[in-house]
Protein backbone atom coordinates (compact mmCIF):
# COMPACT_ATOMS: atom_id res chain seq x y z
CA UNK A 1 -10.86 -76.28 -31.33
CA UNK A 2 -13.61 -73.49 -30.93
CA UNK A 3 -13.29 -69.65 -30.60
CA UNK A 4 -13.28 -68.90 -27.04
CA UNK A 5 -15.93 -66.17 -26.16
CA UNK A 6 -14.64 -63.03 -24.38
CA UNK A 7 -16.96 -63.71 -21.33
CA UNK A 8 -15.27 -67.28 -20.63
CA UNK A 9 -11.31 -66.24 -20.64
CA UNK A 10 -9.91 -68.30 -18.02
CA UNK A 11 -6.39 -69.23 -17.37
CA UNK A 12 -3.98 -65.90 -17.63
CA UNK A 13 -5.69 -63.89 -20.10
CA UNK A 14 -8.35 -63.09 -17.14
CA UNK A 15 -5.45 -62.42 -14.45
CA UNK A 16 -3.62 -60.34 -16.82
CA UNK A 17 -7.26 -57.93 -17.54
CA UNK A 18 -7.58 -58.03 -13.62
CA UNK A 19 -3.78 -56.91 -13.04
CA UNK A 20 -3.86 -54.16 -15.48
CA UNK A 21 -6.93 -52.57 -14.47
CA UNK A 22 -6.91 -53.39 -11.14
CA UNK A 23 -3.61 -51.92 -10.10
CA UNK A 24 -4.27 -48.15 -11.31
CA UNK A 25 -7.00 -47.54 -9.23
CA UNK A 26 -6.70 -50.03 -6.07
CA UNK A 27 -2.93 -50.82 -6.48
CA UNK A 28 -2.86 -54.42 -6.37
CA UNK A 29 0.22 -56.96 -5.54
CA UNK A 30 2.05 -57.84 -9.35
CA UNK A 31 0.36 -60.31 -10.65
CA UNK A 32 2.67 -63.50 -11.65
CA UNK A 33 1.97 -64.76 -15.81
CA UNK A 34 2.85 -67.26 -17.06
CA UNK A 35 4.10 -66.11 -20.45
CA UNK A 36 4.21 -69.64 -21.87
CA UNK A 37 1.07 -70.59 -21.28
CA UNK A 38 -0.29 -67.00 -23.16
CA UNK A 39 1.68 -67.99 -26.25
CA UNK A 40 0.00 -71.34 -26.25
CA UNK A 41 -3.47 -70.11 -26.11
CA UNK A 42 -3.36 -68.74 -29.72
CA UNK A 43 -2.34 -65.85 -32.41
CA UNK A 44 -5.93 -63.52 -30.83
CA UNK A 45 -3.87 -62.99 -27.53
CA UNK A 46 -1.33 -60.84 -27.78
CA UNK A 47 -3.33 -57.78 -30.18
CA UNK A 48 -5.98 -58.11 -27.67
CA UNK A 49 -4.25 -57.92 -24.75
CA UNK A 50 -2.62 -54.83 -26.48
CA UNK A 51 -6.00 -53.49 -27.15
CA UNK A 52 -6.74 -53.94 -23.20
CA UNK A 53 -3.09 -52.38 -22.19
CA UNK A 54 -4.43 -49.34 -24.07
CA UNK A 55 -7.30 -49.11 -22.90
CA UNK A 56 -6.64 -49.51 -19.09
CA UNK A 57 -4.01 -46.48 -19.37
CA UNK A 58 -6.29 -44.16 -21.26
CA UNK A 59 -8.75 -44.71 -18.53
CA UNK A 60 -6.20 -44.26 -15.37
CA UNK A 61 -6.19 -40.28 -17.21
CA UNK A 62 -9.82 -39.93 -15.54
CA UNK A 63 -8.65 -39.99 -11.86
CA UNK A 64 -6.09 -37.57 -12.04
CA UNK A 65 -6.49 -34.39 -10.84
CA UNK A 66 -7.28 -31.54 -13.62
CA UNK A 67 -4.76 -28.35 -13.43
CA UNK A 68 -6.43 -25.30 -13.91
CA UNK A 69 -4.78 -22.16 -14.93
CA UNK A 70 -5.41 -18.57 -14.16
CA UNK A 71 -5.28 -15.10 -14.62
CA UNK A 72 -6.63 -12.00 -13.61
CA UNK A 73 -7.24 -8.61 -15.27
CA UNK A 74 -5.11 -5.69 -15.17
CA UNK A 75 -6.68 -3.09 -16.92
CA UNK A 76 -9.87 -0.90 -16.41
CA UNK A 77 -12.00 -2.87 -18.81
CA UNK A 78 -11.86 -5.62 -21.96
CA UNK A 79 -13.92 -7.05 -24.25
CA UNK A 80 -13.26 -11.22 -24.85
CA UNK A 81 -13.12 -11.58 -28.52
CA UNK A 82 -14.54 -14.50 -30.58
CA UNK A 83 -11.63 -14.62 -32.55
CA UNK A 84 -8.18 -12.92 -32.89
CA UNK A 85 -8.66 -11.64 -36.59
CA UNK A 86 -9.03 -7.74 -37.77
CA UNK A 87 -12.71 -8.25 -37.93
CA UNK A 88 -14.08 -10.18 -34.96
CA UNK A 89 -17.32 -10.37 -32.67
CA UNK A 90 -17.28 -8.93 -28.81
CA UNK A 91 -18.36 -12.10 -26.26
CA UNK A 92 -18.06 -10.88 -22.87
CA UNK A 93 -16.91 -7.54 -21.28
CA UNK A 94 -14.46 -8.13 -18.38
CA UNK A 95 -13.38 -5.44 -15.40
CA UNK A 96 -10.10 -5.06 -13.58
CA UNK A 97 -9.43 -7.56 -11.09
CA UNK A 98 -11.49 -10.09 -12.79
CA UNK A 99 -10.61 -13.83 -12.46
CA UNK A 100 -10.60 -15.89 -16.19
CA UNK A 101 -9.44 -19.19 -16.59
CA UNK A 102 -6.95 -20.02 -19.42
CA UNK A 103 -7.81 -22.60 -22.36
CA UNK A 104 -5.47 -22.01 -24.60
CA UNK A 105 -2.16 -19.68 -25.71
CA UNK A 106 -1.44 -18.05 -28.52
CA UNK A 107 1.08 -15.79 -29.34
CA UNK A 108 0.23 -12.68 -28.15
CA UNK A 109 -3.40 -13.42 -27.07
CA UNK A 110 -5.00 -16.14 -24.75
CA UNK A 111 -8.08 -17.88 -24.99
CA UNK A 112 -9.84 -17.89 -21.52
CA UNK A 113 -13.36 -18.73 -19.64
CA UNK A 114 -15.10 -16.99 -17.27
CA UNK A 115 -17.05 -17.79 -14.34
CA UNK A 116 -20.37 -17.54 -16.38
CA UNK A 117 -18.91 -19.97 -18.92
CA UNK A 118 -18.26 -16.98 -21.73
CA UNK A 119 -14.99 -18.49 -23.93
CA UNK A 120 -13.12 -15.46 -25.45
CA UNK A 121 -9.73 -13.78 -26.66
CA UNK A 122 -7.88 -11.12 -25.49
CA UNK A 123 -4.62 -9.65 -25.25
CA UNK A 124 -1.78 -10.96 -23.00
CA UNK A 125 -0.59 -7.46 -21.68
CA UNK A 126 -4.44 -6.67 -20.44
CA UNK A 127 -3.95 -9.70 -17.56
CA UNK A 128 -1.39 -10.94 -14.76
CA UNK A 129 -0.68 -14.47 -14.03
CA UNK A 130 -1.47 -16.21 -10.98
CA UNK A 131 2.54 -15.70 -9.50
CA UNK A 132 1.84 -12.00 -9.90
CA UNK A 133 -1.51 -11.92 -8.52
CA UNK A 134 0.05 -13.96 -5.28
CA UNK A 135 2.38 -11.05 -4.86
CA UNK A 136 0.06 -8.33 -4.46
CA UNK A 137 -1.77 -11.23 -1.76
CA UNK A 138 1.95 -11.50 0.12
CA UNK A 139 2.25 -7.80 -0.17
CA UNK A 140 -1.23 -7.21 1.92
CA UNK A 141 -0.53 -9.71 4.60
CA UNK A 142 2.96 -8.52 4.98
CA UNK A 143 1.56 -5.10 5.43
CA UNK A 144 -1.93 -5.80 7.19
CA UNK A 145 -1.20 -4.68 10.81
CA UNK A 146 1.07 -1.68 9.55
CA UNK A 147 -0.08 1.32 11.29
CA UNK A 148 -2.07 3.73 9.39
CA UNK A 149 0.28 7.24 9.09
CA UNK A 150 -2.63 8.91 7.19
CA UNK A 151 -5.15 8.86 5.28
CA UNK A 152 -5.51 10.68 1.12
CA UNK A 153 -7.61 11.46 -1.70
CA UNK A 154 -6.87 10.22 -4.94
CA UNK A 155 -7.12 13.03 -8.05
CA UNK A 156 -7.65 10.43 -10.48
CA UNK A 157 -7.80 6.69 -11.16
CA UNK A 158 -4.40 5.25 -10.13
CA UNK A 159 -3.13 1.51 -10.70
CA UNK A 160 -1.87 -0.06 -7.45
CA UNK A 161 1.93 -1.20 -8.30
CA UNK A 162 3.89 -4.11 -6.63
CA UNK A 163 6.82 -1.69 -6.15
CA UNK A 164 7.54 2.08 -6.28
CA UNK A 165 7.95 2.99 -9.82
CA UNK A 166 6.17 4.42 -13.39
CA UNK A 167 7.48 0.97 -14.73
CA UNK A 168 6.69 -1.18 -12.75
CA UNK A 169 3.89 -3.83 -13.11
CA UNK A 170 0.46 -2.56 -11.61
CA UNK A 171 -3.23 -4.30 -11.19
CA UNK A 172 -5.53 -3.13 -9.30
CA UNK A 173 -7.25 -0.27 -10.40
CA UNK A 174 -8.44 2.63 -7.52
CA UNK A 175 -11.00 5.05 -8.83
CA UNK A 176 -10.54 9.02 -7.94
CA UNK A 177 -11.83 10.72 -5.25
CA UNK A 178 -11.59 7.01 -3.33
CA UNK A 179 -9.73 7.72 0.18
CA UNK A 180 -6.72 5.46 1.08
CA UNK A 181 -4.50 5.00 3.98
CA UNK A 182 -0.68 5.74 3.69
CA UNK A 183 1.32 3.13 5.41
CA UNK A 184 5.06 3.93 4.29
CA UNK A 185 6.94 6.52 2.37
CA UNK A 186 9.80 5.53 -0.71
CA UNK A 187 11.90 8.34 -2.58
CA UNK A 188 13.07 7.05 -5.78
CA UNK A 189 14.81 8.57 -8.41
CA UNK A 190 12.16 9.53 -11.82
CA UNK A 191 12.89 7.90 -14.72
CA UNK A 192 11.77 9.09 -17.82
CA UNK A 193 11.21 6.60 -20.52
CA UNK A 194 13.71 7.22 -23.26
CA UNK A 195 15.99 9.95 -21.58
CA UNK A 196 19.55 10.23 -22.18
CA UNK A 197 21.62 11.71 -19.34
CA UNK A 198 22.83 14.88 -20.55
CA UNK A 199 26.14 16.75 -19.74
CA UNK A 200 27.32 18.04 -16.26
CA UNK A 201 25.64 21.17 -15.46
CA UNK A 202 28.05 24.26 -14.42
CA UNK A 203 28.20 26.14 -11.67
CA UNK A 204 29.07 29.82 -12.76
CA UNK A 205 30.36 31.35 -15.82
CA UNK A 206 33.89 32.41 -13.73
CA UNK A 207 34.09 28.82 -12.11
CA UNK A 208 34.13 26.30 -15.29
CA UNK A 209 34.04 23.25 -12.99
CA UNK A 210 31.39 21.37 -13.57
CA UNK A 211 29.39 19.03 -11.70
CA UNK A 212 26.55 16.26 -12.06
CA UNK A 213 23.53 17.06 -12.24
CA UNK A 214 21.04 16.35 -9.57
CA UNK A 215 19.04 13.05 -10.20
CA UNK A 216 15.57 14.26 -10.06
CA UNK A 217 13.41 12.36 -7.29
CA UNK A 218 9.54 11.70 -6.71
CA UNK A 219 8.03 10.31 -3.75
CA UNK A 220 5.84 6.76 -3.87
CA UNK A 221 3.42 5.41 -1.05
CA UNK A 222 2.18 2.07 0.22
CA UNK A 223 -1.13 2.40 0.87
CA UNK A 224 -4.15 -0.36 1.36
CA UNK A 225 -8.08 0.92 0.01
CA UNK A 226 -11.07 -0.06 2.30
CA UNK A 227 -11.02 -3.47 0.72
CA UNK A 228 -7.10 -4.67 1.93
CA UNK A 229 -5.94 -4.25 -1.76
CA UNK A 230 -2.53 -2.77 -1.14
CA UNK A 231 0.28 -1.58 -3.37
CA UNK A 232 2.67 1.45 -4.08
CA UNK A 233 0.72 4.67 -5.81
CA UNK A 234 2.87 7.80 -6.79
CA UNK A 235 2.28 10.61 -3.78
CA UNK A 236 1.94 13.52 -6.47
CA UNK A 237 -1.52 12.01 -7.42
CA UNK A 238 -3.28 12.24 -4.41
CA UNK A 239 -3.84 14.75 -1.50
CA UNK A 240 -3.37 13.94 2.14
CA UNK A 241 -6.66 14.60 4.29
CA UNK A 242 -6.04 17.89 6.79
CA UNK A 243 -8.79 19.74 8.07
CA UNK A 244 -9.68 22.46 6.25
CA UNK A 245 -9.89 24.56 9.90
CA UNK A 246 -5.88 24.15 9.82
CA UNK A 247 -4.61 23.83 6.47
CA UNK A 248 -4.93 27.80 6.22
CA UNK A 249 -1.50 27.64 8.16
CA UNK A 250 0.68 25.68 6.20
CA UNK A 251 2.77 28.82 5.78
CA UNK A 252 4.25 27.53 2.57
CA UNK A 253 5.05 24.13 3.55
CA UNK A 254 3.96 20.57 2.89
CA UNK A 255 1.49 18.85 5.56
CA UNK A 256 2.09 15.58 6.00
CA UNK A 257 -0.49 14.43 8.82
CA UNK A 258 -2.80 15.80 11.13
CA UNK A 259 -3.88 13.36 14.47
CA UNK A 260 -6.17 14.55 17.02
CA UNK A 261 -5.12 15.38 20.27
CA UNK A 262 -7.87 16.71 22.59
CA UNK A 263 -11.35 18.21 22.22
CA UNK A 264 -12.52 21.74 23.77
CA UNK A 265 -15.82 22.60 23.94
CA UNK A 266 -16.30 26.20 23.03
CA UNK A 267 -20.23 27.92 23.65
CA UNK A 268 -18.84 30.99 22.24
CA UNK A 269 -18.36 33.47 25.25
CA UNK A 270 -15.00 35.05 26.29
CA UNK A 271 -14.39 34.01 29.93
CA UNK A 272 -13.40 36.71 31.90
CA UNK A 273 -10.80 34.67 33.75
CA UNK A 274 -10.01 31.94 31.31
CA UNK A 275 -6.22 30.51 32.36
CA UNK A 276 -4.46 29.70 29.05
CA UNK A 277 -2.55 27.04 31.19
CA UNK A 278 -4.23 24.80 32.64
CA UNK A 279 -5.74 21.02 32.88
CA UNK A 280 -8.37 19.89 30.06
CA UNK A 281 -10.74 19.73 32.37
CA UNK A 282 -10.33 23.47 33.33
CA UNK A 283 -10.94 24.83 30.34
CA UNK A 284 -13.94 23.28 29.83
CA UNK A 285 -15.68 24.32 33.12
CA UNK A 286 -14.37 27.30 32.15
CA UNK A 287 -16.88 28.04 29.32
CA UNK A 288 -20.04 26.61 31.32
CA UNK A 289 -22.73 29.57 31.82
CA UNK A 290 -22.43 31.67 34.38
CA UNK A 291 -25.98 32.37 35.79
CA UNK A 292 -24.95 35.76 37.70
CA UNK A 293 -23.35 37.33 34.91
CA UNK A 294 -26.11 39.43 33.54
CA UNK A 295 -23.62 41.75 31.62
CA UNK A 296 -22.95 38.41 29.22
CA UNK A 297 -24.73 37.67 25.54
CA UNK A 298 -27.41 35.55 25.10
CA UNK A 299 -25.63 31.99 24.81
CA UNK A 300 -24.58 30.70 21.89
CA UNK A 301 -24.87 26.71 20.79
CA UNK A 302 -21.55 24.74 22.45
CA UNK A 303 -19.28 23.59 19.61
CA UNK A 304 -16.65 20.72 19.77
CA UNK A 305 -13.09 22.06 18.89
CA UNK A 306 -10.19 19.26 17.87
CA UNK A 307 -6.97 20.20 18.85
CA UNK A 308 -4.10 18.71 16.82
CA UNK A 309 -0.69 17.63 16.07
CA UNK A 310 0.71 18.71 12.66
CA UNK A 311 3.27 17.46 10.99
CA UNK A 312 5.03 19.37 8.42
CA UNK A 313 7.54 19.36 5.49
CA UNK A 314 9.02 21.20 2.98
CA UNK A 315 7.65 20.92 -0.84
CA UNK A 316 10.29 19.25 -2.36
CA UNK A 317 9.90 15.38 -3.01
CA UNK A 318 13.17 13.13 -2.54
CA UNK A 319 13.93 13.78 0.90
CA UNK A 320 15.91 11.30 3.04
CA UNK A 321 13.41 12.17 6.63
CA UNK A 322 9.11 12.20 6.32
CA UNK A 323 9.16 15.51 8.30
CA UNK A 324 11.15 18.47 9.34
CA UNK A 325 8.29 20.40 11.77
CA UNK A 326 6.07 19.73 14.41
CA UNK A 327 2.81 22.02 15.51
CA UNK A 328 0.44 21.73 17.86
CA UNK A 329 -2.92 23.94 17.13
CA UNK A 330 -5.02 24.54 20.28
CA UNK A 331 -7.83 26.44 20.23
CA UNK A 332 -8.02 29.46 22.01
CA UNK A 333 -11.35 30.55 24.10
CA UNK A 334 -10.81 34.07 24.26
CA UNK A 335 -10.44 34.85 20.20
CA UNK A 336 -12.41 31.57 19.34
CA UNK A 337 -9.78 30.28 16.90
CA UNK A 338 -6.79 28.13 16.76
CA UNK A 339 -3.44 29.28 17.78
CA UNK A 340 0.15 27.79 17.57
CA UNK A 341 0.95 26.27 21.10
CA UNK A 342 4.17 24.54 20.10
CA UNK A 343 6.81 24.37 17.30
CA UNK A 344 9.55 22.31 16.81
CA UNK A 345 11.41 22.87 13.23
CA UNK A 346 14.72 22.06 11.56
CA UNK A 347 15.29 18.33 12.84
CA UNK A 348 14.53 15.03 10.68
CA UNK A 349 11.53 13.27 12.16
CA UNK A 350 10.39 9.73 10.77
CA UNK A 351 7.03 7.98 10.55
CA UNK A 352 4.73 6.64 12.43
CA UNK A 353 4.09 8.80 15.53
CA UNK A 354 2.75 6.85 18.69
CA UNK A 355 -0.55 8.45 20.30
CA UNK A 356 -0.36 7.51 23.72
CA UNK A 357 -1.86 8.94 26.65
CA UNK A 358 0.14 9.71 30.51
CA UNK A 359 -2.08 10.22 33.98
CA UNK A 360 -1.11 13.57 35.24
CA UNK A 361 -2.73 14.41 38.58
CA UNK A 362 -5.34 12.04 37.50
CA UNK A 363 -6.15 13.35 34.41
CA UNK A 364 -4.97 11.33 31.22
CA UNK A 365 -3.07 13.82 28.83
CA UNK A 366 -2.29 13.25 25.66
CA UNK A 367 1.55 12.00 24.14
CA UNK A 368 2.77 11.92 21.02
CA UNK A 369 6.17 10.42 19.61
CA UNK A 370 8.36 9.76 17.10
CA UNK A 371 11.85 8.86 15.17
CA UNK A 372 14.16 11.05 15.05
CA UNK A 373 18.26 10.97 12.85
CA UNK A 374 20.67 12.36 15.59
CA UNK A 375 23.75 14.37 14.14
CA UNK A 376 25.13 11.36 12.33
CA UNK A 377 21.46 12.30 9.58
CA UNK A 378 19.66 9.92 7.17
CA UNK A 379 20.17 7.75 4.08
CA UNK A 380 17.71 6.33 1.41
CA UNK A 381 17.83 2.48 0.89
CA UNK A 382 19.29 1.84 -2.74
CA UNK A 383 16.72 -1.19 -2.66
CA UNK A 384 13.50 -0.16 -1.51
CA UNK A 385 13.91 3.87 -1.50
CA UNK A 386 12.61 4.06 2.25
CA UNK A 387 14.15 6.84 4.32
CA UNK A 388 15.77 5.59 7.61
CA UNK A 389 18.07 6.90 10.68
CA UNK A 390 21.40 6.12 10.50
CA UNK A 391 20.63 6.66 14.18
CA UNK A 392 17.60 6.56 15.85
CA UNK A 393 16.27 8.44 18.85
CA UNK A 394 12.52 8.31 19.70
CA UNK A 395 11.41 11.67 21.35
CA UNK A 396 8.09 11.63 23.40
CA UNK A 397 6.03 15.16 23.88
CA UNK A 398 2.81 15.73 26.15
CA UNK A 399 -0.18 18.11 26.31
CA UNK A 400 -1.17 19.72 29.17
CA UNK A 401 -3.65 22.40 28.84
CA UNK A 402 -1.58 24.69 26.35
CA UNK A 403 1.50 23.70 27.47
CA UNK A 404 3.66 20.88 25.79
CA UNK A 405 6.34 19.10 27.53
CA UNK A 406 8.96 16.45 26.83
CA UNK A 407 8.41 13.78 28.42
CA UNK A 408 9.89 9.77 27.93
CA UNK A 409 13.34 8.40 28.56
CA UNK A 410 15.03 10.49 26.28
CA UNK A 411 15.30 13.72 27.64
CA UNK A 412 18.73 14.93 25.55
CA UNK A 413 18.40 17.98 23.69
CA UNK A 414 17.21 17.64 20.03
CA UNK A 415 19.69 18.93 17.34
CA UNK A 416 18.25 21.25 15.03
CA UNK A 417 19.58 22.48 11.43
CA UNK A 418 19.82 26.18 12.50
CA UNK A 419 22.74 27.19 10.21
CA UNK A 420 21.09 25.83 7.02
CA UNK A 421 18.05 27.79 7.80
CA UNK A 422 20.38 30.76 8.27
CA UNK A 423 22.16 30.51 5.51
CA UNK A 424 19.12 30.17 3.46
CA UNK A 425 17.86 33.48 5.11
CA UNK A 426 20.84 35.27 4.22
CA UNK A 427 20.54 34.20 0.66
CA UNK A 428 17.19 36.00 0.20
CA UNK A 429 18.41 39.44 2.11
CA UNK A 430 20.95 39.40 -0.82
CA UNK A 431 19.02 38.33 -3.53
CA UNK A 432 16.39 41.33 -2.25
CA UNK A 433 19.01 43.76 -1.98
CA UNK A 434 20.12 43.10 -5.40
């Protein structure tokens, strides 16, 4: 009895090839063998039907889809090494925010590819994984139709964090002097690595009670860069943008934001019969030329004043409200200057503030408005270290001229801390008569 030739199998030998590797990529019916009939067609059989087993399941590897891995880099700049030895050659330099994709692990470096096809090493703590990296994407869609509350100036390069906090893990990296916009304010309490709470602090040398110490506090804001990258960024490292025509009257105090309110166009004369109260409208016509006043100056070039809303609070970081003060800077066309046309102090006031605008005897006037605690005050959230009402009221204010006026639904008086400010007052007449 001859050899059979593998190009003649007949019988179930050939259904058997056809089942098994036909049925990983077109999923055929089982195939029915007749296991009798293989024994009797001799000892080369079963190893070579083995041999095709193999071989069919090593091949099914080729249509499954291949898993790539990656991560993304966290610090400034890194060089992919060759090798992870003491002595090793630099392959590719990498920059923050980078996309690599992983090869291999290793203990405390991974070997990764980049887009260019560059195969390196480098250090585990220099990238995020792809988890992380889809954080900081949830965190900017959560927080892309926030409203803007204002907009800063970063000192020096800052790392965007996924939460408030020196500790916490960062990536993207903002260069200084790059503006961003401030979206939401978090007090938390500042931890320094490594300290050990020390003893209660005492109150006087008479009075021996003592009492904890207060939990020093920093302030942390969400912000988002002209690119959507958004994360938390510590509010001591970057300065909030007021005009430099205002921020001559911060009197001591913090400015938080600055919106514009109305423009006045000034040409530089003193109108004889300027009304400090009036319409928008009127105190523009107001400083048009007047062609039979021949005791008046040779005219000056028109200038565009911004009037604004200011709002203010004191320099302490920590503080369970945004803002404690409200001003409104007009500009004044007798004395060419701005001038304080409203104040509102001593209250806790909560971003964002609404700019609206109301029709007044047909002429739209500005409104501004805002959060405010009623008597019952603020808290901090344990969680995310946002300041919030216990109660809310929102309180509504409008421009007319130089006047401003409440205006809205709520109309109730608005509580202000009086007696703290006076007891602060009569702190420093004692401490200056001592």
């Amino acid at each position: 009895m001859g050899t059979k030739h593998a190009t003649e199998w007949i019988g179930p030998e050939k259904k058997f090839f056809q089942a098994v590797i036909l049925r990983g990529t077109l999923r055929l019916p089982p195939v029915q063998i007749d296991s009798c009939r293989l024994r009797s067609q001799g000892r080369w059989s079963a190893p070579l039907l083995c041999l095709l087993l193999a071989s069919a399941l090593s091949g099914c590897d080729r249509f499954r889809p291949v898993r790539h891995e990656y991560v993304y880099v966290s610090a400034r700049e890194v060089y992919l090494r060759d090798r992870v030895a003491d002595v090793s050659n630099r392959v590719a330099l990498v920059k923050n925010g980078q996309r690599l994709e992983v090869i291999e692990h290793g203990r405390r470096f991974d070997k990764v590819r980049t887009d260019d096809g560059r195969i390196g090493w480098l250090q585990e703590h220099t990238i995020i994984d792809q988890q992380e990296f889809d954080k900081y994407q949830q965190l900017a869609s959560a927080h892309a139709e926030d409203p803007v509350v204002a907009t800063a100036q970063l000192r020096d390069d800052l790392n965007l964090h996924l939460t408030p906090g020196r500790q916490t893990d960062h990536f993207y990296l903002l260069p200084g002097n790059s503006h961003v916009k401030l979206l939401e304010r978090a007090a938390i309490p500042h931890a320094v690595p490594g300290a050990v709470p020390g003893p209660a602090s005492t109150v006087s040398a008479k009075n021996a009670k003592s009492v904890a110490a207060p939990v020093p506090m920093e302030d942390w804001w969400l912000v988002r860069d002209d690119k959507g990258d958004t994360g938390w960024l510590l509010g001591s490292r970057m300065d909030v943008d007021i005009p430099d025509a205002i921020g001559e009257y911060a009197e001591g105090q913090r400015m938080m934001a600055a919106y514009p309110l109305a423009t006045v166009i000034d040409d530089g004369r003193a109108p004889r019969d300027a009304r400090r109260r009036g319409r928008r409208e009127s105190r523009a016509e107001a400083v048009q030329p007047d062609a039979g006043d021949a005791s008046d100056a040779a005219p000056t070039a028109p200038t565009r004043e911004i009037e604004y809303l200011v709002l203010l609070a004191p320099n302490d970081s920590g503080l369970p409200y945004d803002f404690d003060q409200v001003r409104v800077f007009t500009w004044s066309l007798n004395h060419h200057r701005y001038e304080t046309a409203y104040r509102l102090r001593g209250f806790q006031g909560f971003f964002p503030v609404a700019m609206t605008r109301e029709t007044v005897d047909g002429v739209a006037e500005p409104v501004f408005s805002f959060r405010i605690a009623d008597a019952t005050g603020s808290a901090i959230d344990p969680q995310t270290g946002i300041p919030h009402p216990l109660a809310a009221r929102t309180v509504s204010f409008r421009l007319e001229g130089n006047i401003v006026r409440r205006t809205g639904a709520d109309q109730a008086p608005i509580e202000t801390h009086t007696e703290a400010s006076a007891e602060k007052s009569r702190h420093a007449a004692a401490r200056k008569r001592r």
